[in-house]
PDB file of N, CA and C in Angstrom:
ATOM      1  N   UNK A   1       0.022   6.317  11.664  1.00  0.00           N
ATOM      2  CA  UNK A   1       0.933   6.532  10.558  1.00  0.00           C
ATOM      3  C   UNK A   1       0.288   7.538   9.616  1.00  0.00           C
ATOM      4  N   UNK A   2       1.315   8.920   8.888  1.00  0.00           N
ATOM      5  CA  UNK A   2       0.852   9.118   8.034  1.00  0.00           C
ATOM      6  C   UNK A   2       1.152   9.398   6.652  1.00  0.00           C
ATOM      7  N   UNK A   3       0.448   9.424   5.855  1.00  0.00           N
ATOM      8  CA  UNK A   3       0.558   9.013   4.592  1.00  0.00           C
ATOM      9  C   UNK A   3       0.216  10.446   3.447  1.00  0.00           C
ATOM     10  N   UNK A   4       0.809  10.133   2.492  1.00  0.00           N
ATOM     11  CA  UNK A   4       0.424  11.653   1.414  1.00  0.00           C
ATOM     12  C   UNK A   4      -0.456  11.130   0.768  1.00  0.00           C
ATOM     13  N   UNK A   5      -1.827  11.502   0.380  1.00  0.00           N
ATOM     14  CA  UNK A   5      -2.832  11.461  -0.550  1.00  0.00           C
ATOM     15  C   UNK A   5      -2.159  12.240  -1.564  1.00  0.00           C
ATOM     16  N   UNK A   6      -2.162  11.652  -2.709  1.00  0.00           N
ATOM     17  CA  UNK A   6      -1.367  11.815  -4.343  1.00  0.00           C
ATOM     18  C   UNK A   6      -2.221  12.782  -4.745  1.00  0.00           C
ATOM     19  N   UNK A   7      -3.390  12.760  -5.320  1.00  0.00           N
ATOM     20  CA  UNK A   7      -4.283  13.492  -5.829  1.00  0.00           C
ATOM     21  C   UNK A   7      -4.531  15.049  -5.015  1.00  0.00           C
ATOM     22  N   UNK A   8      -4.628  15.198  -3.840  1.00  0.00           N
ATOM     23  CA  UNK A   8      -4.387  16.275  -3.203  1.00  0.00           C
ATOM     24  C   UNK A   8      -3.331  17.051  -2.737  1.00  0.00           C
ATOM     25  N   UNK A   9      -2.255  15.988  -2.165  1.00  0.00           N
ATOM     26  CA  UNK A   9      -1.136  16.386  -1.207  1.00  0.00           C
ATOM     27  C   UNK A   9      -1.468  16.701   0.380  1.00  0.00           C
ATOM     28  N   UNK A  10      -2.390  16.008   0.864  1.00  0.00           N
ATOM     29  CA  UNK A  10      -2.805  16.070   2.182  1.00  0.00           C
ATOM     30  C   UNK A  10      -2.656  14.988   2.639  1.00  0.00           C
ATOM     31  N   UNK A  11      -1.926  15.078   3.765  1.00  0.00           N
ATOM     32  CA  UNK A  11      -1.503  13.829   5.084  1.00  0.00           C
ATOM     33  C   UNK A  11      -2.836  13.468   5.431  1.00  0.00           C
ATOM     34  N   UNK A  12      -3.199  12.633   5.374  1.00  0.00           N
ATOM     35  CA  UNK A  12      -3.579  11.176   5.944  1.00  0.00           C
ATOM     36  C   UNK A  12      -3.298  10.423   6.855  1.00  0.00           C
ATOM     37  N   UNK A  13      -4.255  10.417   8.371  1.00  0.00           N
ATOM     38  CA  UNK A  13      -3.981   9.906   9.253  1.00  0.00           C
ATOM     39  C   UNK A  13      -4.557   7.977   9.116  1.00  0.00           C
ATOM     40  N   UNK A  14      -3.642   7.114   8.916  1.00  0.00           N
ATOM     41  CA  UNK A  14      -4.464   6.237   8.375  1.00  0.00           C
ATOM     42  C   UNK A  14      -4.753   5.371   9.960  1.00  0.00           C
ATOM     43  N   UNK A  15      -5.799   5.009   9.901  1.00  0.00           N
ATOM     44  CA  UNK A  15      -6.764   4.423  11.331  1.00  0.00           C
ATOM     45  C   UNK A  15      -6.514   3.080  11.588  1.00  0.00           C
ATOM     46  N   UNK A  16      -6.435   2.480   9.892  1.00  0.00           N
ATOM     47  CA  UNK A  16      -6.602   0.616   9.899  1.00  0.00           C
ATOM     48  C   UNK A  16      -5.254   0.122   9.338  1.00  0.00           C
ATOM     49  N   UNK A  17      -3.948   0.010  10.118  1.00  0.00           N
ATOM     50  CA  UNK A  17      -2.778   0.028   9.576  1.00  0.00           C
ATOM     51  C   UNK A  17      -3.129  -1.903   9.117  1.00  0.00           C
ATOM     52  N   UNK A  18      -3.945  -2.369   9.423  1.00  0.00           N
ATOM     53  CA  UNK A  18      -3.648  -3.837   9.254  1.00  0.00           C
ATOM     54  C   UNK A  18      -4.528  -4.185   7.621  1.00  0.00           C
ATOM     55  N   UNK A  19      -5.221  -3.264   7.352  1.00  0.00           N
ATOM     56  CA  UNK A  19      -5.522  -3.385   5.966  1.00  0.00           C
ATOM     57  C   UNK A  19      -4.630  -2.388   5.326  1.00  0.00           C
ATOM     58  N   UNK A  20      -3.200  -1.368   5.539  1.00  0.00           N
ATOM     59  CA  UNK A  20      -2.342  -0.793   4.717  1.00  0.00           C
ATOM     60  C   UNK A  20      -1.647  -2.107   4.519  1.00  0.00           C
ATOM     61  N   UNK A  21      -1.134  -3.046   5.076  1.00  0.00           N
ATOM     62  CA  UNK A  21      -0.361  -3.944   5.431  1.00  0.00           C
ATOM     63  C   UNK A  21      -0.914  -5.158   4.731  1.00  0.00           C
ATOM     64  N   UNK A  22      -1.975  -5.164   4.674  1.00  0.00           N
ATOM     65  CA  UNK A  22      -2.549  -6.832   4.044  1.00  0.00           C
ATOM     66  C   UNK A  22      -2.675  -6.211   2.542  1.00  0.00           C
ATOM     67  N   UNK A  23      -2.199  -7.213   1.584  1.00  0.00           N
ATOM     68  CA  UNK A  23      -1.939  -6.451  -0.255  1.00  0.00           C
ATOM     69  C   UNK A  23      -3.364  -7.640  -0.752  1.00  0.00           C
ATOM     70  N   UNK A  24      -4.153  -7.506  -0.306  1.00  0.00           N
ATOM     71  CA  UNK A  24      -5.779  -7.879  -0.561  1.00  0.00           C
ATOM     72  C   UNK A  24      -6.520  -6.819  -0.153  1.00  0.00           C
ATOM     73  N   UNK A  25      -6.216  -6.032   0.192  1.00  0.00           N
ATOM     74  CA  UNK A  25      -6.943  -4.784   0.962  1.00  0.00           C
ATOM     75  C   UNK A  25      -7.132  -3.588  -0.398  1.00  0.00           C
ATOM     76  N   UNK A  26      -7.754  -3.041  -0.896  1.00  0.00           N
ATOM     77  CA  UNK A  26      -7.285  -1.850  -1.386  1.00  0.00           C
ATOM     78  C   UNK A  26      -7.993  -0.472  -1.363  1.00  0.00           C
ATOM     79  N   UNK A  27      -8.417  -0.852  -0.035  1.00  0.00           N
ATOM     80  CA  UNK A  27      -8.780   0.726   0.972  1.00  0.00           C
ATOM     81  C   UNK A  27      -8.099   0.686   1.819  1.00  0.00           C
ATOM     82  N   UNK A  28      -7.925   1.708   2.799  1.00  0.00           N
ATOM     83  CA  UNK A  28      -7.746   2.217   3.780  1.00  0.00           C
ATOM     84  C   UNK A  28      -8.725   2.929   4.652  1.00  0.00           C
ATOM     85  N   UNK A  29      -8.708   3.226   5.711  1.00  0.00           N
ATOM     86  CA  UNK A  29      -9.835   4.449   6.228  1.00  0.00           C
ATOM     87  C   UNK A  29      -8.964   4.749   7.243  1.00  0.00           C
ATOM     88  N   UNK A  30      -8.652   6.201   6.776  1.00  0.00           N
ATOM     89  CA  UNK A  30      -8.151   7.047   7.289  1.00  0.00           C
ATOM     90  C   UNK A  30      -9.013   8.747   7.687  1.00  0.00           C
ATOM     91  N   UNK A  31      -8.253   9.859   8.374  1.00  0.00           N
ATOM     92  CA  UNK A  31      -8.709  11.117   8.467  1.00  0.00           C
ATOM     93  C   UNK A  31      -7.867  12.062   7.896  1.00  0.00           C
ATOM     94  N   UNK A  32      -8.317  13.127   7.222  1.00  0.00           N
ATOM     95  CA  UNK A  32      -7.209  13.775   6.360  1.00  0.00           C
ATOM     96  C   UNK A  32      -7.249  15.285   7.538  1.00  0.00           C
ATOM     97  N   UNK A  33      -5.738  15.484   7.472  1.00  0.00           N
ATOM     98  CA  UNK A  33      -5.467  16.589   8.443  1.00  0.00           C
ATOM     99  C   UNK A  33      -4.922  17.524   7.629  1.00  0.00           C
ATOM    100  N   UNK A  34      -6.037  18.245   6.891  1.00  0.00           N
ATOM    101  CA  UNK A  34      -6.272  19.383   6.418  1.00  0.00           C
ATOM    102  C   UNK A  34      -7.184  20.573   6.740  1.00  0.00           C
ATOM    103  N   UNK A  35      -7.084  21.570   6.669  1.00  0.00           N
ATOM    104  CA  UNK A  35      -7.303  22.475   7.801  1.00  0.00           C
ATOM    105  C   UNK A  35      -7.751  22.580   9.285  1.00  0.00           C
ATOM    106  N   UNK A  36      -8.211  23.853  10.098  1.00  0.00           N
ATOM    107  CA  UNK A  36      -8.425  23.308  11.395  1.00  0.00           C
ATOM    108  C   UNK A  36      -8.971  22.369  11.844  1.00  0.00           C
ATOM    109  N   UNK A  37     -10.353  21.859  11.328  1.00  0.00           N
ATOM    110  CA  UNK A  37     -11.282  20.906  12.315  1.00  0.00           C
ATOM    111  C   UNK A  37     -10.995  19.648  11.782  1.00  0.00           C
ATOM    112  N   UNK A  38     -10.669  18.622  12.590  1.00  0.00           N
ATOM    113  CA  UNK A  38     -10.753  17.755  12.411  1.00  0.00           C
ATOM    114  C   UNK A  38     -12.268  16.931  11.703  1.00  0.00           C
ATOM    115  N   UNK A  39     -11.260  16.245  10.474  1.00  0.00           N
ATOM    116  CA  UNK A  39     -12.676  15.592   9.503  1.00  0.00           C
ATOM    117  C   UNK A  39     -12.979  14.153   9.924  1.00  0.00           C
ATOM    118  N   UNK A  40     -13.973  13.798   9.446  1.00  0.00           N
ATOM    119  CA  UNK A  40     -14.433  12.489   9.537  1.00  0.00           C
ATOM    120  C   UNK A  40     -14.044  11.541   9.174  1.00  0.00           C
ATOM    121  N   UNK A  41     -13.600  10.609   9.383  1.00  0.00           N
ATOM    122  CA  UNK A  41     -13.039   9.315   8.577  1.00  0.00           C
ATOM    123  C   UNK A  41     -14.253   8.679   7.390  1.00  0.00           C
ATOM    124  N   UNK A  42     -12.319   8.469   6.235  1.00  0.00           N
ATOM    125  CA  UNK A  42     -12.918   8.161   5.051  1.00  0.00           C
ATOM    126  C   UNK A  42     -12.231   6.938   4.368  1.00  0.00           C
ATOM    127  N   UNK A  43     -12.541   6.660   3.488  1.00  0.00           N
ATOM    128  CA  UNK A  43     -12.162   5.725   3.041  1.00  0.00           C
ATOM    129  C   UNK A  43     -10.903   6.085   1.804  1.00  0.00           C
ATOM    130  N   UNK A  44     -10.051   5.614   1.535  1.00  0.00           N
ATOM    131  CA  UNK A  44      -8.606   5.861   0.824  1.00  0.00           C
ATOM    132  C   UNK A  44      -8.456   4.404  -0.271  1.00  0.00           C
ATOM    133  N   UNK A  45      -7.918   5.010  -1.344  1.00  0.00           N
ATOM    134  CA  UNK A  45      -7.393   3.993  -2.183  1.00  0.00           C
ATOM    135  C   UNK A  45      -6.056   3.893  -2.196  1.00  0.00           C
ATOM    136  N   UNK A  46      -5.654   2.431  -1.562  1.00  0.00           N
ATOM    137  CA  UNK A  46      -4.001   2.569  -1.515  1.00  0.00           C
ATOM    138  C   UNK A  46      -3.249   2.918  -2.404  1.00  0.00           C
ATOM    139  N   UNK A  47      -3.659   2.671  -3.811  1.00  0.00           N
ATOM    140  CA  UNK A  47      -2.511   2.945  -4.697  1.00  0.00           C
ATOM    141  C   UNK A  47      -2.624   4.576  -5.188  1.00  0.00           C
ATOM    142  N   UNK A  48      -3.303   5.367  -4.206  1.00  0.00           N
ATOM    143  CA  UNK A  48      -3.418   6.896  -4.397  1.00  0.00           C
ATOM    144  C   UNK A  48      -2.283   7.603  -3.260  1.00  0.00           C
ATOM    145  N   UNK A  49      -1.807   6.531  -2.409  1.00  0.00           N
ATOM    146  CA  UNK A  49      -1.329   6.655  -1.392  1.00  0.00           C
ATOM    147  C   UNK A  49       0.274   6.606  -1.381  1.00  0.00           C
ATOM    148  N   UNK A  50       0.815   7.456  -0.475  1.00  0.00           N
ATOM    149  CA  UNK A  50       2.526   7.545  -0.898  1.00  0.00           C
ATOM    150  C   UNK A  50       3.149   7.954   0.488  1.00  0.00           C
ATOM    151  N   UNK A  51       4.141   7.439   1.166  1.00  0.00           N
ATOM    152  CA  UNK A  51       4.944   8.130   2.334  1.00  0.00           C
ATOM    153  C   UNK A  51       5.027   9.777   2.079  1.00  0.00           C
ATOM    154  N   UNK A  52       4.984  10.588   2.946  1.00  0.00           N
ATOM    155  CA  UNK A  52       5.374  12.147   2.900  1.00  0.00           C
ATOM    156  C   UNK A  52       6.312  12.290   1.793  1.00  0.00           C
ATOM    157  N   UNK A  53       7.379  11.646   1.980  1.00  0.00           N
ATOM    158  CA  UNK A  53       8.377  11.999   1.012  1.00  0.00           C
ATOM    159  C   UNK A  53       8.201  12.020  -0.333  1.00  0.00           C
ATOM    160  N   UNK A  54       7.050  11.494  -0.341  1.00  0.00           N
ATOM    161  CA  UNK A  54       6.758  10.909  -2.061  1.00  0.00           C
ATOM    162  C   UNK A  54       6.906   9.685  -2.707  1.00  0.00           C
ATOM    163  N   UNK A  55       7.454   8.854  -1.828  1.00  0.00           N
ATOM    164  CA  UNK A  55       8.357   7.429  -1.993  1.00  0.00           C
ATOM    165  C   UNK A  55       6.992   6.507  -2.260  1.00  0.00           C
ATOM    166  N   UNK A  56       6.547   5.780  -2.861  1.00  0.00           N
ATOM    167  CA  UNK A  56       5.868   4.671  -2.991  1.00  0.00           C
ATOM    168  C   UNK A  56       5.266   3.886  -2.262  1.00  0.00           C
ATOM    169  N   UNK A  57       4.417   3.075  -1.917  1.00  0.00           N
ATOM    170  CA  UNK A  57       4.362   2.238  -0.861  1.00  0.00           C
ATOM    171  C   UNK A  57       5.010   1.177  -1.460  1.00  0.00           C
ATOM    172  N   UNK A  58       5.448   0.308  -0.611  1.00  0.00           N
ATOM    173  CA  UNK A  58       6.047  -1.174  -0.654  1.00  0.00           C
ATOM    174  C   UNK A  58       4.784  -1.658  -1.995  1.00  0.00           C
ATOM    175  N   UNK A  59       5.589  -2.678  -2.557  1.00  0.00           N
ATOM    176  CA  UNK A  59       4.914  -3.657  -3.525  1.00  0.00           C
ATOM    177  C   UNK A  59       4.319  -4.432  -2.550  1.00  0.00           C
ATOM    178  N   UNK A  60       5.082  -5.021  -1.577  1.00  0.00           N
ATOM    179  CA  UNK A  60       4.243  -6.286  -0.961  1.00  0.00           C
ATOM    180  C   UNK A  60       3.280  -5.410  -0.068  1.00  0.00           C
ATOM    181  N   UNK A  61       2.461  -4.527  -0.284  1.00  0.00           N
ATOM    182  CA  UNK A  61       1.566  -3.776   0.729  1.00  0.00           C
ATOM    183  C   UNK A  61       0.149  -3.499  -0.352  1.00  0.00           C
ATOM    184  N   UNK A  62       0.570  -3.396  -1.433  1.00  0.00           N
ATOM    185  CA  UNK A  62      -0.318  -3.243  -2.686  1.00  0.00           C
ATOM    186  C   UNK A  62      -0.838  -4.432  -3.846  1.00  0.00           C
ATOM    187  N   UNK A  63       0.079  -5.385  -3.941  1.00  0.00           N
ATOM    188  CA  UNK A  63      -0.228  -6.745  -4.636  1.00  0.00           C
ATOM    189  C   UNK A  63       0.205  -7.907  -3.840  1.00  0.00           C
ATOM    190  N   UNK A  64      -0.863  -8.457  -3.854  1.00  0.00           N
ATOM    191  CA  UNK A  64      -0.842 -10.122  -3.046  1.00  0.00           C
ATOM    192  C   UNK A  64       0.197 -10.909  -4.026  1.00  0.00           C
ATOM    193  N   UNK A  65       0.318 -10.460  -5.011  1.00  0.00           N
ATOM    194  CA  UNK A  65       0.952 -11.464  -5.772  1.00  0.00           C
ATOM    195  C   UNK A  65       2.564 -11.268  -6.300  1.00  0.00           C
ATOM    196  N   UNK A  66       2.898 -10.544  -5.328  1.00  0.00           N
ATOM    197  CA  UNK A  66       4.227  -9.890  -5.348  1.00  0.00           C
ATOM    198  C   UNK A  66       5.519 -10.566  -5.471  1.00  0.00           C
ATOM    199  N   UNK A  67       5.200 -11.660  -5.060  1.00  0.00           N
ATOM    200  CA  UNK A  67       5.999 -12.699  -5.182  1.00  0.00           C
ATOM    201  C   UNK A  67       6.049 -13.849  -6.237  1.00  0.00           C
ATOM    202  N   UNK A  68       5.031 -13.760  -7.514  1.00  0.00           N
ATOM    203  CA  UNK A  68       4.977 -15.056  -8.316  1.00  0.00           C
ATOM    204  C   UNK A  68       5.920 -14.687  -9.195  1.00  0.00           C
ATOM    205  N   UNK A  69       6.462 -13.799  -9.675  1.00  0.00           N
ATOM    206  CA  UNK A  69       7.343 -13.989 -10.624  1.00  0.00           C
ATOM    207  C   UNK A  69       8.890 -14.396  -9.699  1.00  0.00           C
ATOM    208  N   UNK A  70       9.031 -14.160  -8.760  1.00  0.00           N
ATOM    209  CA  UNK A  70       9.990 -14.963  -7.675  1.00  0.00           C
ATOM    210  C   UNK A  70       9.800 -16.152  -7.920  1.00  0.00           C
ATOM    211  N   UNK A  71       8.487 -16.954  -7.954  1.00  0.00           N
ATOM    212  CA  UNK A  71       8.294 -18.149  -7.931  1.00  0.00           C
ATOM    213  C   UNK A  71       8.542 -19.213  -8.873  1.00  0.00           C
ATOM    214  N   UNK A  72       7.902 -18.673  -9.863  1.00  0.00           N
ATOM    215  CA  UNK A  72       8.108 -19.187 -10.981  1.00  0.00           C
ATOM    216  C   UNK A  72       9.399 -19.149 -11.242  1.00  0.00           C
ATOM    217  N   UNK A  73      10.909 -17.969 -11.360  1.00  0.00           N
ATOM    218  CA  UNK A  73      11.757 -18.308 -11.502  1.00  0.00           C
ATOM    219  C   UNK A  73      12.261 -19.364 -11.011  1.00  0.00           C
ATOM    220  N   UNK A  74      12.995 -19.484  -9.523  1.00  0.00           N
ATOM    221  CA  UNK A  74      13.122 -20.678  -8.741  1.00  0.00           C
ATOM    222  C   UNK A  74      12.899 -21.869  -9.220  1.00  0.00           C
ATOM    223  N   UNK A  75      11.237 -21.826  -9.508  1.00  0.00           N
ATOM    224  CA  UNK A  75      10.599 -23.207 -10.352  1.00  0.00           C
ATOM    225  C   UNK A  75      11.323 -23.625 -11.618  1.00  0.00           C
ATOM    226  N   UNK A  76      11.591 -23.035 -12.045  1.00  0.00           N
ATOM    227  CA  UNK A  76      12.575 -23.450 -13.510  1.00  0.00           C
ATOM    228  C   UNK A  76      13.619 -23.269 -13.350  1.00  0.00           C
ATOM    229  N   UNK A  77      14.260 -22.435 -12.095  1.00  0.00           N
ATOM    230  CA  UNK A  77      16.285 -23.215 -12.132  1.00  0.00           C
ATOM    231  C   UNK A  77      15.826 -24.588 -11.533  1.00  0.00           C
ATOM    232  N   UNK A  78      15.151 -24.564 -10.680  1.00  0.00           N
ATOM    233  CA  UNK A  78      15.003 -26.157 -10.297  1.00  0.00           C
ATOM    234  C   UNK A  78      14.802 -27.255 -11.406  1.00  0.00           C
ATOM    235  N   UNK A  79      13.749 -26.608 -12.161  1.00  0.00           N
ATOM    236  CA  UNK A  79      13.421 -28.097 -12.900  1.00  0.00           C
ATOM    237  C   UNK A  79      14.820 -28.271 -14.007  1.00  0.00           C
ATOM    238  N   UNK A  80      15.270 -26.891 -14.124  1.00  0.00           N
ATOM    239  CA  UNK A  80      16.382 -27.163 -14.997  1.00  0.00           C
ATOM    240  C   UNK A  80      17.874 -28.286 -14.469  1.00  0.00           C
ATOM    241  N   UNK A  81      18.028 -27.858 -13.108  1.00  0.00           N
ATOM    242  CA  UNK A  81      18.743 -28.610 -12.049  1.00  0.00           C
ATOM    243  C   UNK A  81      18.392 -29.930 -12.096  1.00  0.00           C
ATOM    244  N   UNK A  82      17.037 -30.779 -11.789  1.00  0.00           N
ATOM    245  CA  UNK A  82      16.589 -31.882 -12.005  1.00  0.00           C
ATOM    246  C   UNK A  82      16.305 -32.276 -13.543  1.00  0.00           C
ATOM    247  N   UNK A  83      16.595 -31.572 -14.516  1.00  0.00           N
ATOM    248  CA  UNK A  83      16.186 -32.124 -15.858  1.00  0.00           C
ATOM    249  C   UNK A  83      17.159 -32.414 -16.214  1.00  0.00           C
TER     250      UNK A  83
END
């Protein structure tokens, strides 16, 4: 998969899609495919990181906790339901 580095504008071949994917992660190690020779793999900060288009990454890819304010709502129509 690849990805736009924000700070540069260079695609990013990212290597470890299962730490883009886990939102406890907040590296990556990827290779940046900028000019001819292929570079060495490096390490990436996800939230520097963006689809080609420019689009964002997913919330649930960047915070583990993406879901507590989901939670907590729920939690109080309920208790309101049972109160």
């Amino acid at each position: 998969m690849f990805l736009m580095h924000k700070p540069t504008g260079d695609l990013i071949e990212i290597l470890t899609l299962d730490q883009l994917f886990n939102p406890c992660a907040k590296e990556v190690t990827g290779v940046d495919h900028f000019g001819e020779e292929l570079q060495d793999p490096a390490s990436y900060q996800k939230i520097e990181l963006a689809f080609p288009s420019g689009e964002r990454l997913p919330r649930c890819w960047l915070d583990a906790h993406y879901r507590d304010t989901e939670r907590s709502t729920n939690q109080k129509e309920l208790s309101l339901k049972n109160g």
